[in-house]
Every structure is written in structure tokens, then in C-alpha cells.
N, C-alpha and C. Protein backbone atom coordinates (compact mmCIF):
# COMPACT_ATOMS: atom_id res chain seq x y z
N UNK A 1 -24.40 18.90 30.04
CA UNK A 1 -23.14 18.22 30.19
C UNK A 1 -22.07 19.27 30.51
N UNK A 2 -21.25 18.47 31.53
CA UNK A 2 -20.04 20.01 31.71
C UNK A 2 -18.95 20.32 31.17
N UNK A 3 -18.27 20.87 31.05
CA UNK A 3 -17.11 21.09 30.02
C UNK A 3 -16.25 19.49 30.07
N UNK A 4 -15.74 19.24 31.90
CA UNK A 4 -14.66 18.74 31.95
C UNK A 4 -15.34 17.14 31.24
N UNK A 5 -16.85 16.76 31.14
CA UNK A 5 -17.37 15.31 30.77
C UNK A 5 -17.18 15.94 29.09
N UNK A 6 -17.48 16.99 28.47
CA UNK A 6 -17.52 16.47 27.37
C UNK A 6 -15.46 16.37 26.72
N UNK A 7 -14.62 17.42 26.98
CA UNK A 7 -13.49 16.76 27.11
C UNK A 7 -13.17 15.83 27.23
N UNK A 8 -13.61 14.63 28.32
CA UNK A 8 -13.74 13.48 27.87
C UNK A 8 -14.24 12.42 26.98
N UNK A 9 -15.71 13.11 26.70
CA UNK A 9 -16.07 12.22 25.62
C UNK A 9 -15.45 12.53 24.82
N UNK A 10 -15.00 14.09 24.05
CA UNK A 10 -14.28 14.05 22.99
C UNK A 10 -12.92 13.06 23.12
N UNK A 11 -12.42 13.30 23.96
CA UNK A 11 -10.78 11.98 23.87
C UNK A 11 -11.61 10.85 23.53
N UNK A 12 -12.49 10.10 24.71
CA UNK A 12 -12.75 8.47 23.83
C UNK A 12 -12.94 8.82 22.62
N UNK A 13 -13.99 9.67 22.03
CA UNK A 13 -14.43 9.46 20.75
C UNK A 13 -12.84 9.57 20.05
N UNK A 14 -12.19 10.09 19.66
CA UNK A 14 -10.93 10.49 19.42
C UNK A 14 -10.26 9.37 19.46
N UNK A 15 -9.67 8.71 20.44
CA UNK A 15 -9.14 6.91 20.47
C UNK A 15 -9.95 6.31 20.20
N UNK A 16 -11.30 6.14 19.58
CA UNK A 16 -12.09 5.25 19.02
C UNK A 16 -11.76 5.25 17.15
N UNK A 17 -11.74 6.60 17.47
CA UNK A 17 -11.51 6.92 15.64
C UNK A 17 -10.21 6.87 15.20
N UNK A 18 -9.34 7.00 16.19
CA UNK A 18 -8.08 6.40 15.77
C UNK A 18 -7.41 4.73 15.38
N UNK A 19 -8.00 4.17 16.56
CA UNK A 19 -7.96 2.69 16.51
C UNK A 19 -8.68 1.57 15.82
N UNK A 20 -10.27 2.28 15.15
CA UNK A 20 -10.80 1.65 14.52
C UNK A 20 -11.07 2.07 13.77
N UNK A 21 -10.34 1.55 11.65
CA UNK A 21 -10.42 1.99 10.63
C UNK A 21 -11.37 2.35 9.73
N UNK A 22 -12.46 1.11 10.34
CA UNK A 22 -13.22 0.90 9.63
C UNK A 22 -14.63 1.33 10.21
N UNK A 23 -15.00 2.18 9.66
CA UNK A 23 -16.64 2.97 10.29
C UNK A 23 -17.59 2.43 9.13
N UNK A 24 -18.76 2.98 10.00
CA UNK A 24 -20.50 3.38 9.15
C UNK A 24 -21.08 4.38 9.49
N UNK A 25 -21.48 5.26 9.30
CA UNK A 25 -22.07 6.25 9.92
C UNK A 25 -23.98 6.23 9.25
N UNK A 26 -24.57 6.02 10.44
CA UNK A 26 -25.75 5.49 10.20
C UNK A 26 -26.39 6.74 10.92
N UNK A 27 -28.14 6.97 10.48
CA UNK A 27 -29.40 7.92 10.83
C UNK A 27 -30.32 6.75 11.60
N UNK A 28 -30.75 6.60 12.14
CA UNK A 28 -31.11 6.39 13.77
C UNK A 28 -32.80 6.25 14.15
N UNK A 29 -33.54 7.77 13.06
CA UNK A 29 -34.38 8.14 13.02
C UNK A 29 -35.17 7.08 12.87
N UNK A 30 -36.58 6.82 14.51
CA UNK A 30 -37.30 6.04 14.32
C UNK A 30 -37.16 4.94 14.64
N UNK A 31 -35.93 4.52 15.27
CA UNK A 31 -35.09 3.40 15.80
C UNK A 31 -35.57 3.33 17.20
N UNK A 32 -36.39 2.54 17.67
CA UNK A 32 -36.80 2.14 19.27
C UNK A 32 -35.35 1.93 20.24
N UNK A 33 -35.53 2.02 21.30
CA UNK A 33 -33.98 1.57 21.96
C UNK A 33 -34.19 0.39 22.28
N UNK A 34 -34.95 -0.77 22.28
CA UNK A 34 -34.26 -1.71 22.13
C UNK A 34 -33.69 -2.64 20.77
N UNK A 35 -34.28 -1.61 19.86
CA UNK A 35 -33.96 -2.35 18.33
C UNK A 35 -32.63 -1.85 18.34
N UNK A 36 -32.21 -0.21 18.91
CA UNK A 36 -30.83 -0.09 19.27
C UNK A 36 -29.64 -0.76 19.91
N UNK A 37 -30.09 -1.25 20.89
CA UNK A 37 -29.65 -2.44 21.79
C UNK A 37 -29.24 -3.74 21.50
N UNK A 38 -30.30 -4.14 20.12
CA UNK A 38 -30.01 -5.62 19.42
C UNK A 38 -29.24 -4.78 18.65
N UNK A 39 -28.90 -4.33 18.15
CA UNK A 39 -28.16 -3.76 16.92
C UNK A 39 -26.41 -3.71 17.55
N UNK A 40 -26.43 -3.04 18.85
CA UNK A 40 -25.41 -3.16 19.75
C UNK A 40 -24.89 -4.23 20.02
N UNK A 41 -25.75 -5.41 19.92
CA UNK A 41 -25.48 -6.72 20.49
C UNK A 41 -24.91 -7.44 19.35
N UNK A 42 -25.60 -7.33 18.39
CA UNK A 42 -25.47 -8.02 17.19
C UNK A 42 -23.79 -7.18 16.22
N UNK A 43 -23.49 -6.72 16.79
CA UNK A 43 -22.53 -6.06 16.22
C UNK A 43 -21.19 -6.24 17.45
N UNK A 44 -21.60 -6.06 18.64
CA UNK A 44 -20.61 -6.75 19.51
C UNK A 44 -20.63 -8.24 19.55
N UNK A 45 -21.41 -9.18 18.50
CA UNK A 45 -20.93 -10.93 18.49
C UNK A 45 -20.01 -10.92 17.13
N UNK A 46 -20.22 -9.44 16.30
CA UNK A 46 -19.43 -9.39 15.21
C UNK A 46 -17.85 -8.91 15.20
N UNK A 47 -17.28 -8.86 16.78
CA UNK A 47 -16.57 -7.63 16.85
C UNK A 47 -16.26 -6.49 17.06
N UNK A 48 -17.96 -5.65 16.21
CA UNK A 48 -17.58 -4.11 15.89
C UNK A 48 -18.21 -4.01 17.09
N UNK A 49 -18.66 -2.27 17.12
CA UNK A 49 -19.18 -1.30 18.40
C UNK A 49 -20.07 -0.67 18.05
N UNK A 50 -21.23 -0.05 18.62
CA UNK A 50 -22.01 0.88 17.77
C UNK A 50 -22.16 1.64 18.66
N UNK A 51 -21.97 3.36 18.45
CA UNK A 51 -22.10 4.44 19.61
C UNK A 51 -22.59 5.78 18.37
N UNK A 52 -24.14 5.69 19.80
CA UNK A 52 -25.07 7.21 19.29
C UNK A 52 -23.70 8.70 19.40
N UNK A 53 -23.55 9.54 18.46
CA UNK A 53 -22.31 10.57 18.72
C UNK A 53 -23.44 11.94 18.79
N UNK A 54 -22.47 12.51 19.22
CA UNK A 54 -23.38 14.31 19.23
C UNK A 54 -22.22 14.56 18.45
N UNK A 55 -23.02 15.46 17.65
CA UNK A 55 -22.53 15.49 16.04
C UNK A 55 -21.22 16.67 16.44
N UNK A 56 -21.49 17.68 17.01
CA UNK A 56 -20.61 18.67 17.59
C UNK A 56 -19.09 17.96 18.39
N UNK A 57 -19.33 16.96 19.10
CA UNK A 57 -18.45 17.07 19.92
C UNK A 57 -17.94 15.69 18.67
N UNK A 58 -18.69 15.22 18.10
CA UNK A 58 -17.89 13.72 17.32
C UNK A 58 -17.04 14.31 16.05
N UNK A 59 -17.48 15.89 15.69
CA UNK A 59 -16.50 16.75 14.22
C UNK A 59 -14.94 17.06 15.30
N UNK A 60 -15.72 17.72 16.58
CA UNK A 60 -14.13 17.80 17.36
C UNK A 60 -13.19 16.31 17.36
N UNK A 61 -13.78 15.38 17.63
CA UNK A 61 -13.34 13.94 17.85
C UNK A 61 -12.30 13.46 16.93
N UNK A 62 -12.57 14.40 15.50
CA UNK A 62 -12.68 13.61 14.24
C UNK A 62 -11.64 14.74 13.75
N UNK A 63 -11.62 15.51 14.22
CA UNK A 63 -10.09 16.23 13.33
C UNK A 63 -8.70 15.44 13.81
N UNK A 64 -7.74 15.46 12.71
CA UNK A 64 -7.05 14.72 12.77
C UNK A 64 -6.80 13.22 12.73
N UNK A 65 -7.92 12.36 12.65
CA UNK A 65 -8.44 11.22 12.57
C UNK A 65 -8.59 10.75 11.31
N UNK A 66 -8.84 9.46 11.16
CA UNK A 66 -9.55 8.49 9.73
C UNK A 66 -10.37 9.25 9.30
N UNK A 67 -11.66 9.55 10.19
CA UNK A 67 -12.94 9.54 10.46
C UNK A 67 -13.17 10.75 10.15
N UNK A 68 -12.25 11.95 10.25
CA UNK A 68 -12.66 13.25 9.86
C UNK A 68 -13.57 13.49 8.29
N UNK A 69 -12.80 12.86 7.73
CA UNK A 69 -13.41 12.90 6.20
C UNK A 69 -15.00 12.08 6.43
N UNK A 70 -15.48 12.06 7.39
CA UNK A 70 -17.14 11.46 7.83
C UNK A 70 -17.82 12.90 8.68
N UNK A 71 -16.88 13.59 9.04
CA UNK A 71 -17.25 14.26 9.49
C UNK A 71 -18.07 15.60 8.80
N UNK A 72 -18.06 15.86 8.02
CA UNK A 72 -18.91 16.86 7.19
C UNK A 72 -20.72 15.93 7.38
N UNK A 73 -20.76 14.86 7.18
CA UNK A 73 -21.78 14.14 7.16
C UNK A 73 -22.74 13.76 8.42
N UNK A 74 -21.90 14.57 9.60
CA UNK A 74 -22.64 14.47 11.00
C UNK A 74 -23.55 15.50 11.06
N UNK A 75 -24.66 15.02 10.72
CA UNK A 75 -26.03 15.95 10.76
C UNK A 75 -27.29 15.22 11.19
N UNK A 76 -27.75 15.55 12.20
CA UNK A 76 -29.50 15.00 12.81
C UNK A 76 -28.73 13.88 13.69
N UNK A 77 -29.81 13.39 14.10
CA UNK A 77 -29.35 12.08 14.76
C UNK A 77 -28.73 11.02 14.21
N UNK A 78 -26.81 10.72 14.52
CA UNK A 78 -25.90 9.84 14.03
C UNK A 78 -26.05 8.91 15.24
N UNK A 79 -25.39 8.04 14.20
CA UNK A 79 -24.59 6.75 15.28
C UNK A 79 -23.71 6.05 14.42
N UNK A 80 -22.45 5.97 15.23
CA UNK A 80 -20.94 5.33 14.37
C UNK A 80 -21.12 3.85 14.45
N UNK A 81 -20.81 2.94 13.63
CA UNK A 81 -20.55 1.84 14.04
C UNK A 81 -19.12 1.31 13.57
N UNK A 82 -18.31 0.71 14.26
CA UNK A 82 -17.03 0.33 13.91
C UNK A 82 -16.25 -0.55 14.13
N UNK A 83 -15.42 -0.99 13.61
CA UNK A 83 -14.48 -2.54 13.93
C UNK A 83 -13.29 -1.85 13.57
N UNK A 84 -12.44 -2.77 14.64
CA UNK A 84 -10.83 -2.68 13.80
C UNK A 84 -10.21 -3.35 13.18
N UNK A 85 -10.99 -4.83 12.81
CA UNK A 85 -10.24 -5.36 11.57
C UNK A 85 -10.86 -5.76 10.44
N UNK A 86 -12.36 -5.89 10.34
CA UNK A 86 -13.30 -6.53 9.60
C UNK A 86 -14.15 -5.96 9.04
N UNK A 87 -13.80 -5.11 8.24
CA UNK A 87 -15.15 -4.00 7.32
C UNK A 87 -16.22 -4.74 6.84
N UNK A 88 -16.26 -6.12 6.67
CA UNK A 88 -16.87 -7.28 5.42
C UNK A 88 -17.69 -7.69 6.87
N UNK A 89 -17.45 -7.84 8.18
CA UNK A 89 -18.46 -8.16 9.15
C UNK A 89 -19.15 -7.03 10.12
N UNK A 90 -18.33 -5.84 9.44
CA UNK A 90 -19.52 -4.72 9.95
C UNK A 90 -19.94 -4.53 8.98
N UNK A 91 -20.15 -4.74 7.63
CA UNK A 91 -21.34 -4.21 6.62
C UNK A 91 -22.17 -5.21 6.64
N UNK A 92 -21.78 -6.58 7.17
CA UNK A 92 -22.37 -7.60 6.91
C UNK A 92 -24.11 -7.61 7.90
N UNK A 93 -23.52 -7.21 9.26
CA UNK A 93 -24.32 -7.50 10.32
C UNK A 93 -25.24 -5.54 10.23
N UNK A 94 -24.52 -4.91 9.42
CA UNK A 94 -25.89 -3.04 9.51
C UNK A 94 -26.54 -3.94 8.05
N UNK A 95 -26.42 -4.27 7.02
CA UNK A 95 -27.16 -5.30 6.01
C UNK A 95 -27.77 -6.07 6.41
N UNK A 96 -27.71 -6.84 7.50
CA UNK A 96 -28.90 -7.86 7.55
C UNK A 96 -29.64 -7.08 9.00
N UNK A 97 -29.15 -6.31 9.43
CA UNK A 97 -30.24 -5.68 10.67
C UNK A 97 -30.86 -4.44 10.18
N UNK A 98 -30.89 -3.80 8.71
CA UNK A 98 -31.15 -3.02 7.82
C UNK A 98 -32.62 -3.77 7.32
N UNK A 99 -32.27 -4.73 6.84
CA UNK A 99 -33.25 -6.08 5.95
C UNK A 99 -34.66 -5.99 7.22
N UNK A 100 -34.35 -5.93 8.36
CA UNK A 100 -35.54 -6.27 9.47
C UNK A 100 -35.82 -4.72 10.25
N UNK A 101 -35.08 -3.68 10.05
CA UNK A 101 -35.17 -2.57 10.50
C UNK A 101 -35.04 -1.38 9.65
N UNK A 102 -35.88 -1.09 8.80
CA UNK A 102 -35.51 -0.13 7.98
C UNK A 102 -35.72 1.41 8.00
N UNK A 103 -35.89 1.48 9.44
CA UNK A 103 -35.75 2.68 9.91
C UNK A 103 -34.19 2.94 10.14
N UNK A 104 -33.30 2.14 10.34
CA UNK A 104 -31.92 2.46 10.11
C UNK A 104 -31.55 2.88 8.83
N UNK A 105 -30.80 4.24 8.61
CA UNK A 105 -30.53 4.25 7.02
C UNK A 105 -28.89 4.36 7.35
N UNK A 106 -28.46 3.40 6.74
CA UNK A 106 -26.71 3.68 6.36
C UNK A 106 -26.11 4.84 5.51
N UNK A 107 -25.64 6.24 6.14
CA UNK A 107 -25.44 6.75 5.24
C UNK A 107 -24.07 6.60 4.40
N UNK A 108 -23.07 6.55 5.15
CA UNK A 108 -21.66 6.48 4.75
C UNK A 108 -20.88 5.33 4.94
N UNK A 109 -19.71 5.08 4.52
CA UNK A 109 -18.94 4.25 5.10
C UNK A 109 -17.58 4.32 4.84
N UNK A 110 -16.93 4.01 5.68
CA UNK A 110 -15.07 4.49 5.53
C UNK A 110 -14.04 2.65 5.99
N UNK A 111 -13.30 2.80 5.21
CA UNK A 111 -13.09 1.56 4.86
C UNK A 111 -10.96 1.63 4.80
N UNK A 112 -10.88 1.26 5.75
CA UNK A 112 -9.07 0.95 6.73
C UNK A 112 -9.04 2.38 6.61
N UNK A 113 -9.83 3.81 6.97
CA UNK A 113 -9.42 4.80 7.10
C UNK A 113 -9.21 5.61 6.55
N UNK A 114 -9.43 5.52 5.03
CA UNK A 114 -9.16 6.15 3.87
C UNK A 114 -9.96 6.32 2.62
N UNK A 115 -10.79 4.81 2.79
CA UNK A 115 -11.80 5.23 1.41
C UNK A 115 -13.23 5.15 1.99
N UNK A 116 -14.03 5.91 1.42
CA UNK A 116 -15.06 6.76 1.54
C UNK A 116 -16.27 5.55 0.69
N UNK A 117 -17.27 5.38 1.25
CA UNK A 117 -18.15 4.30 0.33
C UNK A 117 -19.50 5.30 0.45
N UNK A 118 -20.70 5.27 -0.33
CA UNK A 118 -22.01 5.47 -0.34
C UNK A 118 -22.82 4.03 0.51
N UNK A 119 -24.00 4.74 1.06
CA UNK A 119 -24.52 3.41 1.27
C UNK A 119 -24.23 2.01 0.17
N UNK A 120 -24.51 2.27 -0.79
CA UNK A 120 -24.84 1.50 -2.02
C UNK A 120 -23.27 0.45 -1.85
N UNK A 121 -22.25 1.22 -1.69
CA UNK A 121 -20.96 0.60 -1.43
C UNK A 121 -20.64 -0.40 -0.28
N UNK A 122 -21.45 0.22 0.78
CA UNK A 122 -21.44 -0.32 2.25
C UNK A 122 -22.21 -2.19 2.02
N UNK A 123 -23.63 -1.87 1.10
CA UNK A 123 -24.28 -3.28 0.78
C UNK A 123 -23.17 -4.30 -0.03
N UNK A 124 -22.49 -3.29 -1.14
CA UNK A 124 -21.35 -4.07 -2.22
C UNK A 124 -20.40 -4.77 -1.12
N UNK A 125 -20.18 -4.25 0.17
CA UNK A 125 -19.45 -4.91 0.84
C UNK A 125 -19.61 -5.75 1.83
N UNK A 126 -21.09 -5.59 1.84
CA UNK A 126 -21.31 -6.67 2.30
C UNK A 126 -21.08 -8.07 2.16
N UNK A 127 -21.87 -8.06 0.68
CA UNK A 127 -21.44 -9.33 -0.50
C UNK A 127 -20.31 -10.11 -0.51
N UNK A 128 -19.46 -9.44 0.11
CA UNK A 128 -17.84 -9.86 -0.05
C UNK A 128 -17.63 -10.92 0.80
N UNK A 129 -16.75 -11.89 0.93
CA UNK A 129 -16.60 -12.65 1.99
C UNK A 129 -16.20 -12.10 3.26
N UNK A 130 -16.16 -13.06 4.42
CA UNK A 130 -15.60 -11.87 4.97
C UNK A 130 -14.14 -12.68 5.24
N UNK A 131 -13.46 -11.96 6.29
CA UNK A 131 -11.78 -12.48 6.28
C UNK A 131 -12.05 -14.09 6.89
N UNK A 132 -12.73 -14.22 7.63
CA UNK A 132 -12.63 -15.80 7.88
C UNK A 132 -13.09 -16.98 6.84
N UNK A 133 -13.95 -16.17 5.91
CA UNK A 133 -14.26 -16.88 4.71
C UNK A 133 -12.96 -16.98 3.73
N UNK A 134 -12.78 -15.85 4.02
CA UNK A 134 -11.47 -15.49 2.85
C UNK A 134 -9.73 -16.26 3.56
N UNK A 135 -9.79 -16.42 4.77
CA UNK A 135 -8.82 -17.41 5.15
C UNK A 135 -8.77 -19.00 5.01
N UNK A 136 -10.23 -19.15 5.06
CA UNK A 136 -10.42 -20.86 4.73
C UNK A 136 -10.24 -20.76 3.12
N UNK A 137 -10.59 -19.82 2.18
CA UNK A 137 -10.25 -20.20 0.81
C UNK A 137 -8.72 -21.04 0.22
N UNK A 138 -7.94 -19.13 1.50
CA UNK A 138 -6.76 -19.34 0.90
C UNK A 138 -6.01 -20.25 1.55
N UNK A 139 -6.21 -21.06 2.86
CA UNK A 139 -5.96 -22.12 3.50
C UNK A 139 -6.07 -23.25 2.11
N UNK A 140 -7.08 -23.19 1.53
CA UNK A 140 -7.80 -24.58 0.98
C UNK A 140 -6.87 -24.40 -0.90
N UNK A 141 -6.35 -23.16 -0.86
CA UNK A 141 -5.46 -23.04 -2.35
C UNK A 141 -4.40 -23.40 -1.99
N UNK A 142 -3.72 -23.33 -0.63
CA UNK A 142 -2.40 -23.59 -0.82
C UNK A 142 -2.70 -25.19 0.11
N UNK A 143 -3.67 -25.54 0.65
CA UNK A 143 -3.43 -27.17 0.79
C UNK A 143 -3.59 -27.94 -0.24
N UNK A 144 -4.41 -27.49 -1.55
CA UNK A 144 -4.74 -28.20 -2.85
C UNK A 144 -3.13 -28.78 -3.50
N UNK A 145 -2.63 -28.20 -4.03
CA UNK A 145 -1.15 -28.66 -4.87
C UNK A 145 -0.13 -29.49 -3.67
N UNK A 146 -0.23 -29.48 -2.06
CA UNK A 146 0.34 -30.31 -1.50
C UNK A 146 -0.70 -31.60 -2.00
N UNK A 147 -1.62 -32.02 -1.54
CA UNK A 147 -2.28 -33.09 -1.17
C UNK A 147 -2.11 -33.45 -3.15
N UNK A 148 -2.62 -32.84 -4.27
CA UNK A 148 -2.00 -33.64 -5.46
C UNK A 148 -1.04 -34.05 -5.83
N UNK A 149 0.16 -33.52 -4.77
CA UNK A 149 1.46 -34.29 -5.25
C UNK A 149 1.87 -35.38 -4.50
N UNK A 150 1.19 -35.19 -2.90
CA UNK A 150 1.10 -36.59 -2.36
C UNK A 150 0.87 -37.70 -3.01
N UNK A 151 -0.64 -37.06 -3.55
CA UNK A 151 -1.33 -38.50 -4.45
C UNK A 151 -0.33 -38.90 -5.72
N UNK A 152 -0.02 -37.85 -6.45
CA UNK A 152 0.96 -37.97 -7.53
C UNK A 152 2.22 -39.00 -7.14
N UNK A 153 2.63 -38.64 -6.06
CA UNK A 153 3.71 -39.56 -5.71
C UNK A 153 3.60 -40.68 -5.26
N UNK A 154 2.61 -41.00 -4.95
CA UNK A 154 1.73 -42.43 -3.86
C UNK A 154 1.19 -43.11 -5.10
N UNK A 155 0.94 -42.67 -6.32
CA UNK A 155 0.26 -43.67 -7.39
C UNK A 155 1.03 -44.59 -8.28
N UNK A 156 2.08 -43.87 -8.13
CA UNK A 156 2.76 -45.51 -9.29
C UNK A 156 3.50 -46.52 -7.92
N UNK A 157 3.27 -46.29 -6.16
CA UNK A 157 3.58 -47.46 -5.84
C UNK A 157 2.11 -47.85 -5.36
N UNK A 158 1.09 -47.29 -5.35
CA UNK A 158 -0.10 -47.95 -5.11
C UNK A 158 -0.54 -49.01 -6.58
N UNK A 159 -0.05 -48.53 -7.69
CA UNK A 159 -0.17 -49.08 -9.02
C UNK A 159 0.79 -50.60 -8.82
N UNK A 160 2.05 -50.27 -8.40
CA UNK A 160 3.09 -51.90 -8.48
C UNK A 160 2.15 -52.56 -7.35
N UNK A 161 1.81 -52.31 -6.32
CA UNK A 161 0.81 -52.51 -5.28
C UNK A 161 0.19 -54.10 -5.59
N UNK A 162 -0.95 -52.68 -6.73
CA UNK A 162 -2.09 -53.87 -6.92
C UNK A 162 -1.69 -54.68 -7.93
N UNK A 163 -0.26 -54.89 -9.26
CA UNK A 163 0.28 -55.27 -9.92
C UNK A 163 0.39 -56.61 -9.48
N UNK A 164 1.24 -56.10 -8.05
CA UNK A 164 2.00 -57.89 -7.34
C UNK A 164 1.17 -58.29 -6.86
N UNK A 165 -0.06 -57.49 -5.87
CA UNK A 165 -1.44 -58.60 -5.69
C UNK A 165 -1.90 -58.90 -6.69
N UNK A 166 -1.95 -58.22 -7.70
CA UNK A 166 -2.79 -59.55 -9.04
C UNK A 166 -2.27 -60.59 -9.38
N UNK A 167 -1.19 -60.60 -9.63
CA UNK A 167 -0.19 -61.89 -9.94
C UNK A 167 0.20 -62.64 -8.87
N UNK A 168 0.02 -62.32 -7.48
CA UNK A 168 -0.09 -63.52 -6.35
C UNK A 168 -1.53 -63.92 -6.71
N UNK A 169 -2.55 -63.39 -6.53
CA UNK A 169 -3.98 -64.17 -6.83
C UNK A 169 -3.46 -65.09 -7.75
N UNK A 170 -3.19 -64.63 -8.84
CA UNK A 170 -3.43 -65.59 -10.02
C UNK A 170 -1.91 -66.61 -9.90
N UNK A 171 -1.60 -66.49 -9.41
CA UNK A 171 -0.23 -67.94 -8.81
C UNK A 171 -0.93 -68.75 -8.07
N UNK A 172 -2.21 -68.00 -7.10
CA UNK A 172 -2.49 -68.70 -6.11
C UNK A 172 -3.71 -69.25 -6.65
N UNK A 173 -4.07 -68.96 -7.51
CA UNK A 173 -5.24 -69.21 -8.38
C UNK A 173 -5.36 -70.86 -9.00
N UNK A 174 -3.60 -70.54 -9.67
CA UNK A 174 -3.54 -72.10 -10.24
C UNK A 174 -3.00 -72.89 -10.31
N UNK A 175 -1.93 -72.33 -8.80
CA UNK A 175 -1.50 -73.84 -8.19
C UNK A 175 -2.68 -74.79 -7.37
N UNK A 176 -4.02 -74.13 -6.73
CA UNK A 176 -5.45 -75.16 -6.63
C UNK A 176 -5.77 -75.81 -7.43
């Protein structure tokens, strides 16, 4: 590779690690390329990205970055995977393509740029909902106390309601 291509790769890598907070830094070893490829795929229907790094030019990438503090950990064959808003659907989708490929090992994980996880952390986050789960919750807490005070307020005239239909029946009952 020549100077002026890897200068470039270092910049993308560099605006990759700037813009997206949330990494994995995964070992590779034993990984076929097309199990690489589904892994690529399956992570671009999630959002994130997944890119093989050369460990040399991805520590240059990484100074000054989120990602630097991952950088001590670039050793043997890496590959980054990353999103920029959804840590809970990139641990979600290296966890279940982990489960069928376990030649992928997750080593690290960095989380809005700042905190540092063990694999073991990366699975804990999996577990988690993710933000679209976690938006229908909080959608469904703050529609709860509207819709009971609707009803709250709708029951004592649904109550006179069925009051005055009972007592028309029964007028109409026994003037027949």
C-alpha cells in the first residue's frame, strides 16, 4: 500500500471513530469471508458497520478519538464494528451472530465514547432493550395516566347513562 492510500485510510478510519460512539472490537480468527459478509449484512439491517482495521494504521486513526482508549487492544487480526446511535443493537446483532459463529470472539467494547466494557459487558448489553423497545415503553408510561383519566372522567356520565336507561325500561316496562 502507498503512503498517499494509507493517509487516506487513516482519515476515514479517523471520521469513523469520531462519528461513531459506540464500537466492538472483535478477533476474526477463523472467520470464512462469507460468514464475514453476513456479519456485514446483518449489522448494516442493524444500522451499525463492520470494518477489518490494520492494527498500525487503526492506533494512528485512533489518537485523539473515542476509540483511542481501544487502541492498546489492536493486536492479530481486528475488526471494528460500530453504530452511531444504538450500542443495545450492535451488541445485540455480534450476540446472536456470536451464538452461530463462534469463531468470532468479542474482545472489547466502548459505549457513547467513553466507557470501556469486557466482552462479558458487551453480552450484559445485549440483554438490554434496545432504544426502539425502550421508546414504545416510555410512549406506553406516559399514554397510561392520559387514557385513566379519560375513563375517570367518562364514568360517572356513562354511570347517569345507564341510570336513565334503567328507569325508561322500567316506565316502559309498566305502562304495557
Amino acid at each position: 500500500m502507498k503512503r498517499s492510500e494509507k493517509v487516506g485510510v487513516v482519515e476515514e478510519l479517523a471520521g469513523r471513530f469520531r462519528s461513531h460512539p459506540h464500537a466492538v472490537l472483535v478477533s476474526f480468527t477463523g472467520l470464512r469471508a462469507n460468514q464475514a459478509n453476513d456479519l456485514r449484512r446483518k449489522l448494516s439491517r442493524a444500522g451499525g458497520s463492520y470494518r477489518v482495521i490494520q492494527n498500525r494504521l487503526a492506533r494512528r486513526a485512533a489518537s485523539g478519538t473515542p476509540v483511542e482508549v481501544l487502541s492498546e487492544r489492536f493486536a492479530g487480526p481486528c475488526g471494528l464494528a460500530t453504530h452511531e446511535t444504538d450500542p443495545v443493537a450492535l451488541a445485540k446483532t455480534l450476540v446472536d451472530f456470536v451464538k452461530d459463529n463462534p469463531q468470532l470472539d468479542v474482545i472489547a467494547g466502548l459505549v457513547d465514547g467513553r466507557d470501556v466494557i469486557d466482552a462479558a459487558g458487551v453480552k450484559q448489553l445485549s440483554a438490554l432493550p434496545g432504544l426502539q423497545e425502550l421508546r414504545a415503553q416510555l410512549l406506553a408510561l406516559i399514554q397510561t395516566p392520559a387514557t385513566m383519566i379519560v375513563r375517570l372522567v367518562g364514568t360517572p356520565a356513562t354511570q347517569m347513562a345507564r341510570v336513565i336507561d334503567a328507569r325508561r325500561e322500567k316506565l316502559e316496562g309498566g305502562s304495557d
